[in-house]
Protein backbone atom coordinates (compact mmCIF):
# COMPACT_ATOMS: atom_id res chain seq x y z
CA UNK A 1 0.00 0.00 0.00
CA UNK A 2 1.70 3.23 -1.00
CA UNK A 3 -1.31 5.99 -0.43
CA UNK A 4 -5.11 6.44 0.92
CA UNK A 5 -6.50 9.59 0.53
CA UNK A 6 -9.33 11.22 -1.58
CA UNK A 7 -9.74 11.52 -4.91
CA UNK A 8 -10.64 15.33 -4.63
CA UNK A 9 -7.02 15.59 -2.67
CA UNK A 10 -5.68 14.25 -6.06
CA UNK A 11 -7.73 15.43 -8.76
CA UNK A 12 -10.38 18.12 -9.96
CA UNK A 13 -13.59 16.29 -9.28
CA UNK A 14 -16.12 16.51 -6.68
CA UNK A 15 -16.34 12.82 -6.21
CA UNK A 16 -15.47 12.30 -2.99
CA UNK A 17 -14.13 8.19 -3.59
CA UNK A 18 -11.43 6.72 -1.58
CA UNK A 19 -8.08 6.30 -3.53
CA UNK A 20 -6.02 3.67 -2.72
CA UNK A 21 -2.71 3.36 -4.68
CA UNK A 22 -0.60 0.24 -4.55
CA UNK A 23 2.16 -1.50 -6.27
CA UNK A 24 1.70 -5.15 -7.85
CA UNK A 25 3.75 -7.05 -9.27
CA UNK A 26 3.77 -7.09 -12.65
CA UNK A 27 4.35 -10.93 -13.02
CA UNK A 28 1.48 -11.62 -10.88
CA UNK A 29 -1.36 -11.68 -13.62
CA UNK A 30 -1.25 -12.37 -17.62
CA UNK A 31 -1.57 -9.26 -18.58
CA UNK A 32 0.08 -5.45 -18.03
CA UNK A 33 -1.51 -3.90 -15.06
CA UNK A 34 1.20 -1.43 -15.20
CA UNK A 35 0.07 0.59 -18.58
CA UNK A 36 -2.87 2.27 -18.51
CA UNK A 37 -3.37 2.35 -22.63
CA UNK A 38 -3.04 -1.41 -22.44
CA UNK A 39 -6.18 -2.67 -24.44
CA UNK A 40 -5.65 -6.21 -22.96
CA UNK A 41 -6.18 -4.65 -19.14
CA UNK A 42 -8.95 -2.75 -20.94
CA UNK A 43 -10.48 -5.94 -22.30
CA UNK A 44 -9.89 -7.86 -18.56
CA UNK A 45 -11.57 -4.74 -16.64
CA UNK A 46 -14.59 -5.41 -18.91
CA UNK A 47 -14.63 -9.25 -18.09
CA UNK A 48 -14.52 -8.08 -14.66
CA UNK A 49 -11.43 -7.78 -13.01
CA UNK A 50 -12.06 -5.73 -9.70
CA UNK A 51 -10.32 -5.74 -6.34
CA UNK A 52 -11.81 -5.60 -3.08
CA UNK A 53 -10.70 -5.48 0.76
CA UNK A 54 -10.45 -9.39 2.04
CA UNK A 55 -10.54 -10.39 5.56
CA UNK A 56 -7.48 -12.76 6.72
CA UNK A 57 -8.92 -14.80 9.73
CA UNK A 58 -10.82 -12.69 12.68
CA UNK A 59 -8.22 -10.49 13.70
CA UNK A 60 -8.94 -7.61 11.39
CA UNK A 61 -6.11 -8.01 9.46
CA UNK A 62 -6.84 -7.48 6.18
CA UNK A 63 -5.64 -7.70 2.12
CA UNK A 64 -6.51 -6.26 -1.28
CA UNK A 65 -8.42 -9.46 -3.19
CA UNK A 66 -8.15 -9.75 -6.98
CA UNK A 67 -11.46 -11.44 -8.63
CA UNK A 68 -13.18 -11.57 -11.83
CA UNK A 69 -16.98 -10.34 -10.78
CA UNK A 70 -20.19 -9.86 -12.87
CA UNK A 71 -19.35 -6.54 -15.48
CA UNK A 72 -23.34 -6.24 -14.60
CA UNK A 73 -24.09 -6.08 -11.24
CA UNK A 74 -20.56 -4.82 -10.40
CA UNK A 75 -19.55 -1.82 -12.98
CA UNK A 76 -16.78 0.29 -12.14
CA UNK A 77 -17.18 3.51 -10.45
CA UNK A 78 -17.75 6.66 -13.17
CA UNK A 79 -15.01 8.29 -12.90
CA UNK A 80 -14.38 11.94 -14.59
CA UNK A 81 -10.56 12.79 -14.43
CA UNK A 82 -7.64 11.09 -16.23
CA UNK A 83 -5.17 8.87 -13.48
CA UNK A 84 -1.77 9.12 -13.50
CA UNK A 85 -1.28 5.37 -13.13
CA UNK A 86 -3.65 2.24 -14.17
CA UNK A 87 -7.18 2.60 -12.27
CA UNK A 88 -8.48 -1.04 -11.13
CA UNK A 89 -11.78 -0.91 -10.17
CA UNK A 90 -12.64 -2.11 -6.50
CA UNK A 91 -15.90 -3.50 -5.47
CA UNK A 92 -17.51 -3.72 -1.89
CA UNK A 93 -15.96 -6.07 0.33
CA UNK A 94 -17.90 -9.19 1.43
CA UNK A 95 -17.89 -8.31 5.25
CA UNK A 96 -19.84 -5.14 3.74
CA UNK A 97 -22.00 -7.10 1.55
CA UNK A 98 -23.11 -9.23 4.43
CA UNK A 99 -23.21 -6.38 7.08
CA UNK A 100 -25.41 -4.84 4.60
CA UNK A 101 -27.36 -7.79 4.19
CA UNK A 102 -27.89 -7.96 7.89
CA UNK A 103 -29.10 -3.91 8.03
CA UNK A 104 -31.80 -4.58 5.34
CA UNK A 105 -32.48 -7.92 6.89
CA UNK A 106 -33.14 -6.44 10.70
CA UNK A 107 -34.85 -3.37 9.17
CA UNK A 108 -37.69 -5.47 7.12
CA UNK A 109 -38.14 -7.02 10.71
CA UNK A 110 -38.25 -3.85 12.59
CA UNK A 111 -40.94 -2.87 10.01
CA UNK A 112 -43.29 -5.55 10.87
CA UNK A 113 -46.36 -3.97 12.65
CA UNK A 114 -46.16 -7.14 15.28
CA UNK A 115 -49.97 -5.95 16.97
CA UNK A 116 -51.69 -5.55 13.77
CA UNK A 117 -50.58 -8.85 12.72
CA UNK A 118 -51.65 -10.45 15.68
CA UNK A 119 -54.95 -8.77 15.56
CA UNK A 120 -54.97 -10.04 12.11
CA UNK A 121 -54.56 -13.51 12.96
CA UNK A 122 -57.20 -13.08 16.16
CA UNK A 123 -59.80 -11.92 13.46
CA UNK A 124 -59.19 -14.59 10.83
CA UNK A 125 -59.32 -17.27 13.98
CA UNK A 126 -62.43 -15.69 14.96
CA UNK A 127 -64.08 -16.11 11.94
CA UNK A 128 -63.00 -19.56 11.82
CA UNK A 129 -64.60 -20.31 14.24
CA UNK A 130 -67.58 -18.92 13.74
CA UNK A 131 -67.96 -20.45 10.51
CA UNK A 132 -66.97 -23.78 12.38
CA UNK A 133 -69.42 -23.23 15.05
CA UNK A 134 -72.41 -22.25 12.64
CA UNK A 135 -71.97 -25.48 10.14
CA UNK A 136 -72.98 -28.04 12.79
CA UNK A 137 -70.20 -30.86 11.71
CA UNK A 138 -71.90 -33.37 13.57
CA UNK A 139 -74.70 -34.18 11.10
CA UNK A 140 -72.03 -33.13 8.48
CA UNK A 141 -69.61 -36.31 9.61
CA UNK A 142 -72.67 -38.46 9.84
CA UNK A 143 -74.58 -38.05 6.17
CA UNK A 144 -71.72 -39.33 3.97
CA UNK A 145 -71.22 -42.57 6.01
CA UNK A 146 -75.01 -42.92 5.58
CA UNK A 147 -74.87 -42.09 1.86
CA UNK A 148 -72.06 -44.72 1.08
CA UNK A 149 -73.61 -47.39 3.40
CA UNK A 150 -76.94 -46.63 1.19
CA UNK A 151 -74.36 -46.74 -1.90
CA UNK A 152 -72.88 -50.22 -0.32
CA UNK A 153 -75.99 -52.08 -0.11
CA UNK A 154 -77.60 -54.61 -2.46
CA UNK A 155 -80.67 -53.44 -3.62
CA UNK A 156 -83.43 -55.29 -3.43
CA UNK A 157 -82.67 -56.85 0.32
């Protein structure tokens, strides 16, 4: 890691995105990283290749991640300067994916209107029961067995 800062510290935009700048190796991966013009990184960018913040283990430590992601769900940020060295797109980190996940996950809960459910329930019971009450099952249960033993029988005996 050679610099953090923003890139309104480094350029003239109002985009107020994190900049990270790093060295890699340039043997690391098939194609130049290191030239910005290169139309092979161009073409791998567009398959994809992002970087994102990796956790190693639970200690907080963490790494820069290399992937190939969905172009689609995971375009690069719009960016409206020219960098001075190759610009790798990063993606969200899966810690914030998930912690995410969790916030929308805990908020649908904390929308649930718990007592008007309930009360929602109670009526539907109620009716239920009404209905069950009202349709006397007794003589209900009773007319089909009569009806098939009718069904059953020989005539004529």
């Amino acid at each position: 890691m050679e610099q953090i800062s923003l890139t309104s510290a480094e350029y003239a935009t109002r985009r107020q995105y994190v900049l990270v700048r790093m060295s890699i190796s340039t043997n690391m991966f098939q194609f130049p990283v290191n030239d910005p013009n290169s139309p092979v990184l161009k073409r791998e960018l567009d398959r994809g290749f992002r970087v994102r913040l990796a956790p190693q283990g639970l200690t907080g430590v963490a790494y820069l991640e290399a992937d190939y992601l969905d172009p689609e769900r995971v375009p690069p940020l719009e960016i409206d300067w020219k960098p001075a060295y190759p610009y790798i797109p990063s993606t969200r980190s899966r810690i914030t994916q998930l912690s995410e996940a969790v916030e929308r996950i805990l908020q649908n809960i904390g929308d649930i209107n718990i007592s008007r459910l309930s009360e929602g329930i109670e009526r539907s019971l109620n009716a239920m029961t009404k209905v069950a009450d009202s349709a006397n099952l007794e003589k209900i249960a009773i007319r089909p067995t009569r009806f098939w033993w009718s069904c059953a029988r020989p005539t004529g005996t």
